[in-house]
PDB file of N, CA and C in Angstrom:
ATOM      1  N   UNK A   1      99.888 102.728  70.857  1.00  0.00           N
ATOM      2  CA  UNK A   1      99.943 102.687  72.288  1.00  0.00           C
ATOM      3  C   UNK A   1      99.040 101.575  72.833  1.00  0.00           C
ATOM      4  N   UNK A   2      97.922 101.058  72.140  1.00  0.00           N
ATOM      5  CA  UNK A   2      97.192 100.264  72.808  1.00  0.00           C
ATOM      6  C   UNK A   2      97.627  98.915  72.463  1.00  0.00           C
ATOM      7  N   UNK A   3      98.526  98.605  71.425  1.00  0.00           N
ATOM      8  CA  UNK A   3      99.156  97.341  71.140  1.00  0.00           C
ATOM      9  C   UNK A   3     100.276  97.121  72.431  1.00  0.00           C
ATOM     10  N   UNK A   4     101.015  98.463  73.200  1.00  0.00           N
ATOM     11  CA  UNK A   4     101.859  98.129  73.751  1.00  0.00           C
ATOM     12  C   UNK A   4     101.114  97.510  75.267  1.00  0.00           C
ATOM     13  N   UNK A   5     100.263  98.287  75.621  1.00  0.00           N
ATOM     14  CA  UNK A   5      99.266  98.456  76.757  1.00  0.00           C
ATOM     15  C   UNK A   5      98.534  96.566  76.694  1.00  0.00           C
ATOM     16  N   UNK A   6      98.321  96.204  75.516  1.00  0.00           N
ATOM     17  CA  UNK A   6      97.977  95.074  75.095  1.00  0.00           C
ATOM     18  C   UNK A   6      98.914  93.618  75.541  1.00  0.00           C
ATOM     19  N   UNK A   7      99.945  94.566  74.778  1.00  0.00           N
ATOM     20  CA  UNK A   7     101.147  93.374  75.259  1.00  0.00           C
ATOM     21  C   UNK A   7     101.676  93.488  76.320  1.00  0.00           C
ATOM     22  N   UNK A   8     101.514  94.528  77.097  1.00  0.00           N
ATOM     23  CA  UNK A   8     102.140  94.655  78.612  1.00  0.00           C
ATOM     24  C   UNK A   8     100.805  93.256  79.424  1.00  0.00           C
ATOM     25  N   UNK A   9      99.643  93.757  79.141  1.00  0.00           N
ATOM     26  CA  UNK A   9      98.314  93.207  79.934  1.00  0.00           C
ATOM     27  C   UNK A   9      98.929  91.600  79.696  1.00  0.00           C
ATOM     28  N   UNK A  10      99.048  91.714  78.541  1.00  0.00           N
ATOM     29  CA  UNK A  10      99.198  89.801  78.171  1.00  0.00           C
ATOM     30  C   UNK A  10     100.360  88.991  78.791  1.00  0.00           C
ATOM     31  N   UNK A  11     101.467  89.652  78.677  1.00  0.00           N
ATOM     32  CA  UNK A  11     102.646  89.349  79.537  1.00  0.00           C
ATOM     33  C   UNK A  11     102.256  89.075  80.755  1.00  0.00           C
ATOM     34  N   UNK A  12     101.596  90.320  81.727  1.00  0.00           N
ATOM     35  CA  UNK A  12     101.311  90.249  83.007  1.00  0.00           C
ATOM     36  C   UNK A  12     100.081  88.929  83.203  1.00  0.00           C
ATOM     37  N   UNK A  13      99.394  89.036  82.446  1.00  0.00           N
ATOM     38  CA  UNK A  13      98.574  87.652  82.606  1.00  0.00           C
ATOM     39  C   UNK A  13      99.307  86.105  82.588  1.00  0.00           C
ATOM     40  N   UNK A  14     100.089  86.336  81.698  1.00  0.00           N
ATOM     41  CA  UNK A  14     101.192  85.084  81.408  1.00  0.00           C
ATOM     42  C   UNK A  14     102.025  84.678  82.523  1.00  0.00           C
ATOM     43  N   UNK A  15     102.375  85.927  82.411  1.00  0.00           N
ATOM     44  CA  UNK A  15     103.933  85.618  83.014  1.00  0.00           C
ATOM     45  C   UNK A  15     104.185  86.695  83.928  1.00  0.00           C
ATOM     46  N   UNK A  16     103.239  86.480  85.065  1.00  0.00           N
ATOM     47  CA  UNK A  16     103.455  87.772  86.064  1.00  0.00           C
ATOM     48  C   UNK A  16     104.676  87.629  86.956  1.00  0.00           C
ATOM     49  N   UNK A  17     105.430  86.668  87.170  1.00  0.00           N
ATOM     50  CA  UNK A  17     106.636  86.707  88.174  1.00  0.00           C
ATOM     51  C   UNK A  17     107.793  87.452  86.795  1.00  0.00           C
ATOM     52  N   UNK A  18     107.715  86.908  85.883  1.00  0.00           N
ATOM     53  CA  UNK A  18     108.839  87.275  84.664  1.00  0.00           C
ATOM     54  C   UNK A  18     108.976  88.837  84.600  1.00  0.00           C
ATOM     55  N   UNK A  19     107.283  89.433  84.918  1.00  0.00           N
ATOM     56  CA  UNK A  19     107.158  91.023  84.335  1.00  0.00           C
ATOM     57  C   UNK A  19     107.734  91.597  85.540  1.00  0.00           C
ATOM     58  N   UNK A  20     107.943  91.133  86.610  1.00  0.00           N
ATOM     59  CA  UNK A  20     108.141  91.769  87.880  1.00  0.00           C
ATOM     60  C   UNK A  20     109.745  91.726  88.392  1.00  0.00           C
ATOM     61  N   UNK A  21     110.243  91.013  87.716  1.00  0.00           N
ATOM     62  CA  UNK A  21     111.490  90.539  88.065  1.00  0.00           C
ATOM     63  C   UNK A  21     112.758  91.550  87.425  1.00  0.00           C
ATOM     64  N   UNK A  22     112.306  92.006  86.634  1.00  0.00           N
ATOM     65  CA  UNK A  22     113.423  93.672  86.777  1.00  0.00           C
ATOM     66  C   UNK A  22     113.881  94.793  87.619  1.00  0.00           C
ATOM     67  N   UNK A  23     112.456  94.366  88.175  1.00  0.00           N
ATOM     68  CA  UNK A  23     112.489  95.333  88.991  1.00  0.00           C
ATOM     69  C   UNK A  23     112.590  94.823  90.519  1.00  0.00           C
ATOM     70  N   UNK A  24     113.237  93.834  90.317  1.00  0.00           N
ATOM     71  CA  UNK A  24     113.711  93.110  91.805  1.00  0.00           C
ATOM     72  C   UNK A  24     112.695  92.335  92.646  1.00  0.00           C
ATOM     73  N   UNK A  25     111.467  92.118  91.743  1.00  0.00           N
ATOM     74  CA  UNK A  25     110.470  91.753  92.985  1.00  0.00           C
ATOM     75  C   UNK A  25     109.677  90.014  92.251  1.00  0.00           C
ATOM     76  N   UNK A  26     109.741  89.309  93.154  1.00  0.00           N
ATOM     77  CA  UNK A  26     109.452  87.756  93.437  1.00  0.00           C
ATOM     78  C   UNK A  26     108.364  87.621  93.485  1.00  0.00           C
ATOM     79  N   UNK A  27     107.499  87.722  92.580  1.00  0.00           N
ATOM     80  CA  UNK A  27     105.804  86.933  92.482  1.00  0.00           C
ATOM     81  C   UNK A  27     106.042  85.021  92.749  1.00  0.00           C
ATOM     82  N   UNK A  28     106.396  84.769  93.932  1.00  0.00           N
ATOM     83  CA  UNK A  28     106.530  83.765  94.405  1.00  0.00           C
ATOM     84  C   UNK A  28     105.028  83.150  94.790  1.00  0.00           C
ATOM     85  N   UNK A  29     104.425  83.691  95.164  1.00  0.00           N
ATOM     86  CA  UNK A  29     103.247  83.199  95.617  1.00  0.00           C
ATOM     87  C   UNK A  29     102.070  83.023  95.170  1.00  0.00           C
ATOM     88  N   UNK A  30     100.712  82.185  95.422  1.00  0.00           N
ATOM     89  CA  UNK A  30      99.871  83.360  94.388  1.00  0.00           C
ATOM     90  C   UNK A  30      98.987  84.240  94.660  1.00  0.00           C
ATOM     91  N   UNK A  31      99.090  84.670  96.020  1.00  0.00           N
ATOM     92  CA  UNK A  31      98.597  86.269  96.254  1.00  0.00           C
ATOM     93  C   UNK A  31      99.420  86.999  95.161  1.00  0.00           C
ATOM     94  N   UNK A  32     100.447  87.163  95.087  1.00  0.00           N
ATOM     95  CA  UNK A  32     101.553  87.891  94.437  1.00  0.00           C
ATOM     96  C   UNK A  32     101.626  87.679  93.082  1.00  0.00           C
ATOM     97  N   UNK A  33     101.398  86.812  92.427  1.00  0.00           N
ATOM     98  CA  UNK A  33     101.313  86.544  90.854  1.00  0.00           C
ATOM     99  C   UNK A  33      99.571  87.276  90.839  1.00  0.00           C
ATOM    100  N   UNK A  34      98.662  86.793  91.727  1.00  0.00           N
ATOM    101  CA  UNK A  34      97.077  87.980  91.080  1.00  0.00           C
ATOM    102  C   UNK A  34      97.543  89.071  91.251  1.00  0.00           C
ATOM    103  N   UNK A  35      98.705  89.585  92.344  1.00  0.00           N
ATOM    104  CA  UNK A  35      98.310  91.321  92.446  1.00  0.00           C
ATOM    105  C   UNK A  35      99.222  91.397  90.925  1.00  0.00           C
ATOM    106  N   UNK A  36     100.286  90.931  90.248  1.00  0.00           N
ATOM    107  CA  UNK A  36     100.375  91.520  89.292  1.00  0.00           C
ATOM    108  C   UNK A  36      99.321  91.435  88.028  1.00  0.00           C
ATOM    109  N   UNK A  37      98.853  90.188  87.894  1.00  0.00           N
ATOM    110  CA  UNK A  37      97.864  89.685  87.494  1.00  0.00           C
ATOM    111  C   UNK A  37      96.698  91.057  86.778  1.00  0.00           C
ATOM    112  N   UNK A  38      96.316  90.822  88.112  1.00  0.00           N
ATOM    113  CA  UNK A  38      95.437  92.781  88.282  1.00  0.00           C
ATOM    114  C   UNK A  38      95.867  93.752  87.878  1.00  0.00           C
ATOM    115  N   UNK A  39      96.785  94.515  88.278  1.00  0.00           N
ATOM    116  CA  UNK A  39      97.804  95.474  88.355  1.00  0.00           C
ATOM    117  C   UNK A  39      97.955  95.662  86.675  1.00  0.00           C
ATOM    118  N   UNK A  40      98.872  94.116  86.247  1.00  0.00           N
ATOM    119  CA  UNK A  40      99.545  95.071  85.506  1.00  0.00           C
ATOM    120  C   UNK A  40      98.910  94.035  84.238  1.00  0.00           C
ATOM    121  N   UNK A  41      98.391  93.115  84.035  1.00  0.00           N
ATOM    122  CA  UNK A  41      97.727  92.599  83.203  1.00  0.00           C
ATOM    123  C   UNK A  41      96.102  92.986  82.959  1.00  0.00           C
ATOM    124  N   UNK A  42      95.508  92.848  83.784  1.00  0.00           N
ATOM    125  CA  UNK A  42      94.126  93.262  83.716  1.00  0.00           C
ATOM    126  C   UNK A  42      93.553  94.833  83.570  1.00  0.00           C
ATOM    127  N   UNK A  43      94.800  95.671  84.317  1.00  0.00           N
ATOM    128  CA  UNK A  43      94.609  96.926  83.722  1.00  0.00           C
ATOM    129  C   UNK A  43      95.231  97.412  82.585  1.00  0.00           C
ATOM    130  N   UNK A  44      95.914  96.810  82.058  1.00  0.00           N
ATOM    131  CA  UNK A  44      96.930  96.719  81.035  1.00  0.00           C
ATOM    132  C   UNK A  44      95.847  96.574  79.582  1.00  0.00           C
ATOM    133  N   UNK A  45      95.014  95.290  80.178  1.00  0.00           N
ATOM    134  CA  UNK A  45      94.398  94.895  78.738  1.00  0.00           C
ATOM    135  C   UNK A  45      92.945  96.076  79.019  1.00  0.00           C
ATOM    136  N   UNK A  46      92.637  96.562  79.544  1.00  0.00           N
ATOM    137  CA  UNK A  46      91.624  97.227  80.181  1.00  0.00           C
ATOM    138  C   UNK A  46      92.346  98.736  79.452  1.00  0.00           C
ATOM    139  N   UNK A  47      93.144  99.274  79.518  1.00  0.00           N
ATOM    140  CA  UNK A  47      93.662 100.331  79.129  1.00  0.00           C
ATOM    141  C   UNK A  47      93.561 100.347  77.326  1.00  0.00           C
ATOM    142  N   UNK A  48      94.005  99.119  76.985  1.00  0.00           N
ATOM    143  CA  UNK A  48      94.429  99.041  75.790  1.00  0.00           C
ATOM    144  C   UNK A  48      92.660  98.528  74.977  1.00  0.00           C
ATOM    145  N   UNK A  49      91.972  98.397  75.586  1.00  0.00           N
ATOM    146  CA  UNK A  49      90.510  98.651  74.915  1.00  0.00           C
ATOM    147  C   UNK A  49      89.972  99.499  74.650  1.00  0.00           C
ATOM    148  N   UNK A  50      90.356 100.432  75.889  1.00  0.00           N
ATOM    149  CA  UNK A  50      89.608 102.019  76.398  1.00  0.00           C
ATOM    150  C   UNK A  50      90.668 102.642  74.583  1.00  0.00           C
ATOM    151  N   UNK A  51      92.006 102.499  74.364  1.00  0.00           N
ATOM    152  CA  UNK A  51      92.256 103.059  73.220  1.00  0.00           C
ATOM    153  C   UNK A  51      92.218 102.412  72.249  1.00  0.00           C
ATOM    154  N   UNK A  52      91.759 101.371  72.514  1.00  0.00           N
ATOM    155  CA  UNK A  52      91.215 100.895  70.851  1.00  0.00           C
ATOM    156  C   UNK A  52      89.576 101.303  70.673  1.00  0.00           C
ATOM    157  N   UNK A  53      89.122 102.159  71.692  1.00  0.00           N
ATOM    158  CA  UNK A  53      87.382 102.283  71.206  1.00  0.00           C
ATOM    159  C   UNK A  53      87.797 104.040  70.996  1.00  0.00           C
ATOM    160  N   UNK A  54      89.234 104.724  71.387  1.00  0.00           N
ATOM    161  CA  UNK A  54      89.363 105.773  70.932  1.00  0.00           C
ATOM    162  C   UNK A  54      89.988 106.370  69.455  1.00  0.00           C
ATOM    163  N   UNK A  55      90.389 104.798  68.671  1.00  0.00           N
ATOM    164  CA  UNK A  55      90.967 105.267  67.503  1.00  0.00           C
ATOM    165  C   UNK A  55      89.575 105.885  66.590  1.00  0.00           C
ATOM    166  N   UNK A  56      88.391 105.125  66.818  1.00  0.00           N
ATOM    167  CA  UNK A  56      87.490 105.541  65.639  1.00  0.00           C
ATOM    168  C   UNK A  56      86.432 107.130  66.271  1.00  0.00           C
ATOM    169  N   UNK A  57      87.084 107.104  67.531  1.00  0.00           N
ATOM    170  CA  UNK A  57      86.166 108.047  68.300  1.00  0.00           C
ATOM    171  C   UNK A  57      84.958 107.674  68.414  1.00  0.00           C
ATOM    172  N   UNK A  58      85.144 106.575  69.168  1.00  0.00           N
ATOM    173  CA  UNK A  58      83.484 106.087  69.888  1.00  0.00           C
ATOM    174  C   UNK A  58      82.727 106.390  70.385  1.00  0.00           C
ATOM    175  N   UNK A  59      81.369 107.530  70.007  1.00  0.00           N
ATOM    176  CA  UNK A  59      80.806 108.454  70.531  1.00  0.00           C
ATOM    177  C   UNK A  59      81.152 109.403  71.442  1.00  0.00           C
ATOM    178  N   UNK A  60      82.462 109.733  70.610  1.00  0.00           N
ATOM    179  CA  UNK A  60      83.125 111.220  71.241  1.00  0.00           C
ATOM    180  C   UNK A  60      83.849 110.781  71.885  1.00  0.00           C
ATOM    181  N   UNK A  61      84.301 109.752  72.628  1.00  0.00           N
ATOM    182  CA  UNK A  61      85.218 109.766  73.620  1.00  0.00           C
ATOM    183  C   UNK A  61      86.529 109.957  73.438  1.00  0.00           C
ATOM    184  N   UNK A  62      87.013 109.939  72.224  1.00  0.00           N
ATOM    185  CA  UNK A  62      88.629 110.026  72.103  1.00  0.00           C
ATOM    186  C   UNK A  62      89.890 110.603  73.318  1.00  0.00           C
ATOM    187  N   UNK A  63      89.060 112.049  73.478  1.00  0.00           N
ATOM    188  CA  UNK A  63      89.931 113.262  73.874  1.00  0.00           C
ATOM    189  C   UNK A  63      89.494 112.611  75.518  1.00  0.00           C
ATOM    190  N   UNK A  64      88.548 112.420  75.878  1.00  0.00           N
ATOM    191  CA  UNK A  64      88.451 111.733  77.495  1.00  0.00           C
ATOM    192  C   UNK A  64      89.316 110.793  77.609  1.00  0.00           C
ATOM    193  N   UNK A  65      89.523 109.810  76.414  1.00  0.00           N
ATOM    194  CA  UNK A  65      90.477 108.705  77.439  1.00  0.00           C
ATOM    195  C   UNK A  65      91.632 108.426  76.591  1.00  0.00           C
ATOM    196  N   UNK A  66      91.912 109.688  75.951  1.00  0.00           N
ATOM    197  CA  UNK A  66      93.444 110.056  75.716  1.00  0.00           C
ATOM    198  C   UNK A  66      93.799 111.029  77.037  1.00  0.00           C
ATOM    199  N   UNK A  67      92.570 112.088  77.702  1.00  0.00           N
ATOM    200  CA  UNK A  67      93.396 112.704  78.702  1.00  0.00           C
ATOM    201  C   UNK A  67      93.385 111.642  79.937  1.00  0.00           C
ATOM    202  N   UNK A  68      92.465 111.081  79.977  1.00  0.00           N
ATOM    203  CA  UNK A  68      92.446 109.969  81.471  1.00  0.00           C
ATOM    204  C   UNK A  68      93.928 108.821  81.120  1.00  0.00           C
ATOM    205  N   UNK A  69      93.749 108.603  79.874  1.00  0.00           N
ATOM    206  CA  UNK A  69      95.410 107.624  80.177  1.00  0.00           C
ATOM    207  C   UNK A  69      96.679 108.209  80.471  1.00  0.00           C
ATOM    208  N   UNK A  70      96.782 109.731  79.764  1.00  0.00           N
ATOM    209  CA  UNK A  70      97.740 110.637  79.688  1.00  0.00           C
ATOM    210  C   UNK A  70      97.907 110.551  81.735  1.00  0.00           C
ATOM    211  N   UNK A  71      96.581 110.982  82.270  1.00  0.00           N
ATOM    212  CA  UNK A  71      96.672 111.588  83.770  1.00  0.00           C
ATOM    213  C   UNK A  71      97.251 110.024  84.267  1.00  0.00           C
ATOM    214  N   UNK A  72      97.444 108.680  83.574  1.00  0.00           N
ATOM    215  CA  UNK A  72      97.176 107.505  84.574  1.00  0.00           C
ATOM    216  C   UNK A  72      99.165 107.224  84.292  1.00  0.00           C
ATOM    217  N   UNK A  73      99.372 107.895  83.558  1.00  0.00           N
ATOM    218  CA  UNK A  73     101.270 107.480  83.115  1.00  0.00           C
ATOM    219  C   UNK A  73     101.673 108.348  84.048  1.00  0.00           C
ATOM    220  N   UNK A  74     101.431 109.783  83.742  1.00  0.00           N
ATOM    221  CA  UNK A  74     101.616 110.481  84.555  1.00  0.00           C
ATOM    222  C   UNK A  74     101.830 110.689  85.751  1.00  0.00           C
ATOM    223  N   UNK A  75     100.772 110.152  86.568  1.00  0.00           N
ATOM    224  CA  UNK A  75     100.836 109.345  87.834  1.00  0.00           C
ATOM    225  C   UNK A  75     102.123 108.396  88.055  1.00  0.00           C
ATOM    226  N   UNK A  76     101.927 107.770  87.404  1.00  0.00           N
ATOM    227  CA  UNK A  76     102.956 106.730  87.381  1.00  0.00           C
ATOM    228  C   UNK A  76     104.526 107.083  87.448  1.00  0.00           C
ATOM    229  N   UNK A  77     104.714 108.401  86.590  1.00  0.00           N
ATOM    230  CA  UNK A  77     105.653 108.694  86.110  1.00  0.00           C
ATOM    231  C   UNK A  77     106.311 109.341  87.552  1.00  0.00           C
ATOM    232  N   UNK A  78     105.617 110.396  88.316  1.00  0.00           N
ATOM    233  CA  UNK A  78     105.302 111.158  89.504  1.00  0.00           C
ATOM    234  C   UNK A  78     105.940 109.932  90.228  1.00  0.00           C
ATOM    235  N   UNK A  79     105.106 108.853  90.891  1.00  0.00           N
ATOM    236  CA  UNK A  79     105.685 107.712  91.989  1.00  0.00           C
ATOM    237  C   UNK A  79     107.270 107.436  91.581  1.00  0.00           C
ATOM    238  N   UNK A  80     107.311 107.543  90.208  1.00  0.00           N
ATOM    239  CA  UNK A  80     108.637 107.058  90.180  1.00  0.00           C
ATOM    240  C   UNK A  80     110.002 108.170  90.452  1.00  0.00           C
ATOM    241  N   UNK A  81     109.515 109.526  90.287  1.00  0.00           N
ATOM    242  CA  UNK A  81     109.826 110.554  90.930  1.00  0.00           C
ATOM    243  C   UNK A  81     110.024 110.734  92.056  1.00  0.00           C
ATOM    244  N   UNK A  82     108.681 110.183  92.707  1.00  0.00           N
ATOM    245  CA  UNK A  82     109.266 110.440  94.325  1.00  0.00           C
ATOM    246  C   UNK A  82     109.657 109.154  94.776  1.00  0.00           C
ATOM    247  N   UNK A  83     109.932 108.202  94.181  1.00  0.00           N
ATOM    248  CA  UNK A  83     110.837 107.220  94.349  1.00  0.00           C
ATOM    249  C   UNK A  83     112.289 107.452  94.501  1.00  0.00           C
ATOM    250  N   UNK A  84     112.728 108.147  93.383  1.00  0.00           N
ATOM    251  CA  UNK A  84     113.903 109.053  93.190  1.00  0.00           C
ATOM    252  C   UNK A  84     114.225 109.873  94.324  1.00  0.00           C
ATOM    253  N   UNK A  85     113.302 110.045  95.135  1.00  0.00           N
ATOM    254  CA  UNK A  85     113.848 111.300  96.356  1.00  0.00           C
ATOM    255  C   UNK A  85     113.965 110.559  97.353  1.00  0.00           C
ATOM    256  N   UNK A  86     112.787 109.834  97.325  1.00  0.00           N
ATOM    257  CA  UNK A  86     112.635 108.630  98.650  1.00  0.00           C
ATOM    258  C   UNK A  86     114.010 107.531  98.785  1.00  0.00           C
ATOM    259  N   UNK A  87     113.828 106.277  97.989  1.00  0.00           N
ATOM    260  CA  UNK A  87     115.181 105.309  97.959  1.00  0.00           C
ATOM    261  C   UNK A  87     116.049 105.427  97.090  1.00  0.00           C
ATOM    262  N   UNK A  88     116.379 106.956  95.884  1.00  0.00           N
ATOM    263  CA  UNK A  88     117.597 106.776  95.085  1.00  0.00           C
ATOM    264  C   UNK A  88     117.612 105.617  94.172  1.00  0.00           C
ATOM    265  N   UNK A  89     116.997 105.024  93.704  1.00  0.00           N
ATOM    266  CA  UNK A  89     117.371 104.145  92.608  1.00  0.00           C
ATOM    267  C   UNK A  89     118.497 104.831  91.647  1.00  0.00           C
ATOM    268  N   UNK A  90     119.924 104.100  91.374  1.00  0.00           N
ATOM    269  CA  UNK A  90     120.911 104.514  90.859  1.00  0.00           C
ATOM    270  C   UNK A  90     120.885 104.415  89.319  1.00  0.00           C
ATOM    271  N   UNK A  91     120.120 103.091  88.852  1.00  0.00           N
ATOM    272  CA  UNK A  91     120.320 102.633  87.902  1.00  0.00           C
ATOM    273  C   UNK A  91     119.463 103.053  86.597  1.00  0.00           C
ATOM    274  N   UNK A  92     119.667 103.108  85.369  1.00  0.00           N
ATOM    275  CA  UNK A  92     118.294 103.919  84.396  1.00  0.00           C
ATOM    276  C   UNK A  92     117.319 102.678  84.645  1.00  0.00           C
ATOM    277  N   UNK A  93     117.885 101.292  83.836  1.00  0.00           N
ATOM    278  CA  UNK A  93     116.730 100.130  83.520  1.00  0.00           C
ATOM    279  C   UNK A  93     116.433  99.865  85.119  1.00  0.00           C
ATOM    280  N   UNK A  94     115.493  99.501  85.701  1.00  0.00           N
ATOM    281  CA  UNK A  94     113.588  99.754  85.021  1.00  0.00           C
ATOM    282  C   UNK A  94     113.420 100.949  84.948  1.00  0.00           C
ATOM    283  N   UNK A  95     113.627 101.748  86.243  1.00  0.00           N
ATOM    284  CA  UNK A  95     112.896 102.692  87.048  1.00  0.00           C
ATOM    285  C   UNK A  95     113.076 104.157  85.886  1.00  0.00           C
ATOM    286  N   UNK A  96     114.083 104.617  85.708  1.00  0.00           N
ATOM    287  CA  UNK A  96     114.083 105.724  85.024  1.00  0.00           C
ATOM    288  C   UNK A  96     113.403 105.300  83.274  1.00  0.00           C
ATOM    289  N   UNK A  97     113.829 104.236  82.734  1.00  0.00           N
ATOM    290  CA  UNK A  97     113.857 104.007  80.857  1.00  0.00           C
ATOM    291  C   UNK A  97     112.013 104.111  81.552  1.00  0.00           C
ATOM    292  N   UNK A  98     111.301 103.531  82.174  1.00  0.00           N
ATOM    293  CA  UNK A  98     110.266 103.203  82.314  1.00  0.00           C
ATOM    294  C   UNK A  98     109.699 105.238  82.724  1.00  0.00           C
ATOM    295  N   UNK A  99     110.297 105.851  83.516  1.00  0.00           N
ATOM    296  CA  UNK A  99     109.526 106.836  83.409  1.00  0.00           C
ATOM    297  C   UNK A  99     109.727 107.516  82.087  1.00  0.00           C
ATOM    298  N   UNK A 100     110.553 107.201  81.569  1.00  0.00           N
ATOM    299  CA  UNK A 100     110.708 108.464  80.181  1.00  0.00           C
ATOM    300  C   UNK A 100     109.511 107.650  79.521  1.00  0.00           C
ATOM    301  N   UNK A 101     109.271 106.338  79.019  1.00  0.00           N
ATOM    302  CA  UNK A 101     108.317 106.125  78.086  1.00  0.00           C
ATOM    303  C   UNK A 101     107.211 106.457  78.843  1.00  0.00           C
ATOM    304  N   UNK A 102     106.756 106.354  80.371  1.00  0.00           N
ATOM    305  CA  UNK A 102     105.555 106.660  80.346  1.00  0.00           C
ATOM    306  C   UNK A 102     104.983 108.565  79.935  1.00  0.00           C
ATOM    307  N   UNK A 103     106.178 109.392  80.512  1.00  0.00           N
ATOM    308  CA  UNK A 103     106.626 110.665  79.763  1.00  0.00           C
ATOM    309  C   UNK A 103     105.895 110.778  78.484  1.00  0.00           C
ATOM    310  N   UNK A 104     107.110 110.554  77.420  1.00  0.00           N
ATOM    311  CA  UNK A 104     106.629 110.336  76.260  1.00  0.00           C
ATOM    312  C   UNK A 104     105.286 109.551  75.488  1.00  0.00           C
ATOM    313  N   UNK A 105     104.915 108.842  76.431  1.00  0.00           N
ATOM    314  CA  UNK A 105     103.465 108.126  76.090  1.00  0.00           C
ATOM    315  C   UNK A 105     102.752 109.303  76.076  1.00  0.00           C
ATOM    316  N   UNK A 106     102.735 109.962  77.649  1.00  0.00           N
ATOM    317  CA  UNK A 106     101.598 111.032  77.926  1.00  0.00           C
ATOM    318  C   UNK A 106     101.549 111.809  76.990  1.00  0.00           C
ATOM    319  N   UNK A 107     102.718 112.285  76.647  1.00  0.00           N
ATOM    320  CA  UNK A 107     102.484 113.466  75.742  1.00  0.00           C
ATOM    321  C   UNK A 107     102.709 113.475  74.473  1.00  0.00           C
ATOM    322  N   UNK A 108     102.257 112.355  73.984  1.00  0.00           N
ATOM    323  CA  UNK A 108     101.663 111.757  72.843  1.00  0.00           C
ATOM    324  C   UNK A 108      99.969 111.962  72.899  1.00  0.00           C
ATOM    325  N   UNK A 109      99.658 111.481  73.943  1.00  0.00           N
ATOM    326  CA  UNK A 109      98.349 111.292  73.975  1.00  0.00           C
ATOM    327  C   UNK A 109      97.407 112.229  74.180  1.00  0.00           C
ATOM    328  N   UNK A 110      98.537 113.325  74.923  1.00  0.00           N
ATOM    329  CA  UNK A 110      98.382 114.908  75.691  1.00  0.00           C
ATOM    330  C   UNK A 110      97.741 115.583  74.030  1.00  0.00           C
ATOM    331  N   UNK A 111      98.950 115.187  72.886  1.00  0.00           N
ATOM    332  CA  UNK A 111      99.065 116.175  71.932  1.00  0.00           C
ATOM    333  C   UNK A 111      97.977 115.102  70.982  1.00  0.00           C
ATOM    334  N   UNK A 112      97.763 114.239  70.818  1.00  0.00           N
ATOM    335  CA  UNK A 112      96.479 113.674  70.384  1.00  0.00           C
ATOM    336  C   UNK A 112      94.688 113.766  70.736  1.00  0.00           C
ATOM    337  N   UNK A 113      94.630 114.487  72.165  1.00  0.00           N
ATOM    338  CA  UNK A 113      93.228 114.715  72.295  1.00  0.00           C
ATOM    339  C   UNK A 113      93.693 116.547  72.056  1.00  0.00           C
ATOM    340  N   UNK A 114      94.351 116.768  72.358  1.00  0.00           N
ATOM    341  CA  UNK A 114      94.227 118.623  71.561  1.00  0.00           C
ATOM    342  C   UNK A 114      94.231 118.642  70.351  1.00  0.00           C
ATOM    343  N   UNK A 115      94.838 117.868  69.311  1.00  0.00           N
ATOM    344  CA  UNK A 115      94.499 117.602  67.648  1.00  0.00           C
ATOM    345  C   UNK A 115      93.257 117.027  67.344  1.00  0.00           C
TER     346      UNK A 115
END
């Protein structure tokens, strides 16, 4: 998970109009290339540290920031939910394929700090 979190961060650092553009939206500017920048690169690579200092259990922390990433997809997963009620998105790719993996991320990570 933190290789993917890794490569999401790096993409978004790279190539923030490219990562955004599935989902219909124009990082034309560069207010708009930092907010993905931030968003989805910098917390991206920021996420994917927090679980690389949880593979060896870095003074205990494992089960904290397997449940804090679990609660942060989750979230995610939720907006895209009430996205679903709010404007109907019809289509699976982004909006739905994107909530099932964040789904399935969580509760990976759910069933990794209870083991």
């Amino acid at each position: 998970m933190a290789t993917f979190f890794a490569g999401m961060g790096l993409f978004g650092l790279i190539a923030p109009a490219a990562l955004v553009r599935p989902f219909g939206i124009r990082a034309s500017t560069p207010e708009s290339r930092s907010e993905v920048r931030a968003v989805y690169g910098g917390f991206g690579i920021a996420i994917a540290v927090l679980l690389a200092v949880a593979v060896p259990d870095v003074a205990g922390m494992r089960r904290g920031i397997a449940v804090a990433v679990a609660a942060a997809l989750l979230g995610m997963a939720f907006g895209r939910v009430v996205s679903r009620a709010v404007d109907r998105p019809t289509r699976f790719y982004p909006i739905w394929f994107y909530c099932c993996v964040e789904i399935v991320a969580a509760g990976m990570l759910l069933g990794a700090a209870a083991g």
